[in-house]
Protein backbone atom coordinates (compact mmCIF):
# COMPACT_ATOMS: atom_id res chain seq x y z
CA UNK A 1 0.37 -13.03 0.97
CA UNK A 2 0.61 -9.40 0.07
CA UNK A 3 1.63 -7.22 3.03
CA UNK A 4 -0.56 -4.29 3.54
CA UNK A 5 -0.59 -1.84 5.66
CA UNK A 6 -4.12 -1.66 6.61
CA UNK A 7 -3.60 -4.73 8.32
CA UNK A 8 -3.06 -5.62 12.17
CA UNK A 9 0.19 -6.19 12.82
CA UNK A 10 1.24 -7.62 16.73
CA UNK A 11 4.14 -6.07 18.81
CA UNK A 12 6.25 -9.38 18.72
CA UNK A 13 6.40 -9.32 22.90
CA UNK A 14 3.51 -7.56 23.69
CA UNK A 15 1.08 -9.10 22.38
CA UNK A 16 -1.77 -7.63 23.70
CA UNK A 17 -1.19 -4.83 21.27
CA UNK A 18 0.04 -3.51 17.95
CA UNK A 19 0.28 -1.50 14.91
CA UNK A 20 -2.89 -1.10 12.50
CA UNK A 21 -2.54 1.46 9.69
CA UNK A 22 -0.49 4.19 11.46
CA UNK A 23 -1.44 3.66 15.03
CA UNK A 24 -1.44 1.51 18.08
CA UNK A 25 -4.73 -0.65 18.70
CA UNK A 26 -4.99 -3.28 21.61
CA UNK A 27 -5.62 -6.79 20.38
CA UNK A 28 -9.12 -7.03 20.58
CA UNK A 29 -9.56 -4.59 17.97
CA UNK A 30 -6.72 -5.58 15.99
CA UNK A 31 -8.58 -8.50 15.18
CA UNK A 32 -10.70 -6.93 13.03
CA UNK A 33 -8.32 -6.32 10.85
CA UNK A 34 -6.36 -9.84 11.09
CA UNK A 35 -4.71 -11.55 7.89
CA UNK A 36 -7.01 -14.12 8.57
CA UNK A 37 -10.15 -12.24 9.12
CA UNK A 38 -11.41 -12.59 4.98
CA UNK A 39 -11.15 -15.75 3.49
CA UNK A 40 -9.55 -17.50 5.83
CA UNK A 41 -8.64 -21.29 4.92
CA UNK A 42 -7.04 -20.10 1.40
CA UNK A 43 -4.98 -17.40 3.35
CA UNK A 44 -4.40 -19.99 6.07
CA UNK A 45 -3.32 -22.57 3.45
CA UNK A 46 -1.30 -19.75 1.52
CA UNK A 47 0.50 -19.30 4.56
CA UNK A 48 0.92 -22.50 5.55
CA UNK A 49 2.71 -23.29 2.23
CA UNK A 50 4.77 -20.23 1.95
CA UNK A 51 6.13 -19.69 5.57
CA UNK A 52 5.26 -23.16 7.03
CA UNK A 53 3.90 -22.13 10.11
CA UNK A 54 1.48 -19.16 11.44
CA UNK A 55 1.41 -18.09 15.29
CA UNK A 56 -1.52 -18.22 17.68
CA UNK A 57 -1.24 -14.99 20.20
CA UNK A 58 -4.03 -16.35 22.19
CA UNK A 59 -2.54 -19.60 23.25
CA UNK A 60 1.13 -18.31 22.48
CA UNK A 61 2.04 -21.45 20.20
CA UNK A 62 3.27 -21.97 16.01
CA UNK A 63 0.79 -23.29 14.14
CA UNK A 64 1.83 -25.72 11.44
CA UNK A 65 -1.43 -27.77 10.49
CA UNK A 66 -4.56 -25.77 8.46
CA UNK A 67 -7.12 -27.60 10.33
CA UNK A 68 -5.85 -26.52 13.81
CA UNK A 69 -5.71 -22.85 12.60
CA UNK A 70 -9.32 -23.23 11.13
CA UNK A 71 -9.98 -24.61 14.83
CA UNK A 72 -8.14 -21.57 16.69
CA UNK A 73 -9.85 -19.09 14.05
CA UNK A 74 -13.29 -20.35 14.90
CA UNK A 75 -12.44 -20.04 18.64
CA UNK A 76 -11.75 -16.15 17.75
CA UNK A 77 -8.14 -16.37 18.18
CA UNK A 78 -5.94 -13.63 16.85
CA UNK A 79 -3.31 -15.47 13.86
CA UNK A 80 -0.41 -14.24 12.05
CA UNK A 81 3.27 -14.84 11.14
CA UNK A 82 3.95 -10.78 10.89
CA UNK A 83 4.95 -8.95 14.23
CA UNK A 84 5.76 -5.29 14.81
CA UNK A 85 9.32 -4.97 15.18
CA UNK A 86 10.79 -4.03 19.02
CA UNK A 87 14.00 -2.46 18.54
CA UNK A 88 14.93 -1.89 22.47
CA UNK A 89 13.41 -5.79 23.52
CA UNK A 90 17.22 -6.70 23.39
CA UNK A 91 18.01 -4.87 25.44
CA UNK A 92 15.63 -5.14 28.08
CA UNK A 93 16.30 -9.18 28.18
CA UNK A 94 18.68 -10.25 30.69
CA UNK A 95 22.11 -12.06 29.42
CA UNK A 96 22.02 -15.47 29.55
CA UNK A 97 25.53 -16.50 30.94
């Protein structure tokens, strides 16, 4: 899958938002512009075979079967395996001791 960046990419915590082009879009119009938004099942399937899984940011759960990412894509559901980076997130998470 080629990685362009007129594409919506996800913050990797915040989901409800990310990167598209050179500015920050809230999900729901991020979607637009989803990997998955043209021709899905061969970019689903292209996925699927190259990375082994693709993530749901509506139901917050990996993906690893094409026919339950057709379902989720039908339902509207934002999928992708590319997040925007957070550089400060570790640092905001507690220690685990």
């Amino acid at each position: 899958m080629s990685e362009s960046e007129e594409e919506f990419v996800p913050h990797a915590i915040h989901m409800w938002f990310g990167y598209y082009k050179d500015r920050i879009v809230p999900k729901e119009e991020g979607a637009r512009y989803s990997h998955f938004s043209k021709d899905a099942e061969n970019r689903l399937r292209e996925a699927l075979s190259t990375y082994g899984w693709v993530y749901c940011i509506d139901c917050k759960h990996p993906i690893f079967d094409l026919e339950e990412a057709l379902e989720h894509l039908r339902k509207g559901h934002v999928l992708t395996n590319r997040f925007m980076p957070d550089e400060v997130a570790p640092e905001e998470v507690p220690m685990v001791s």
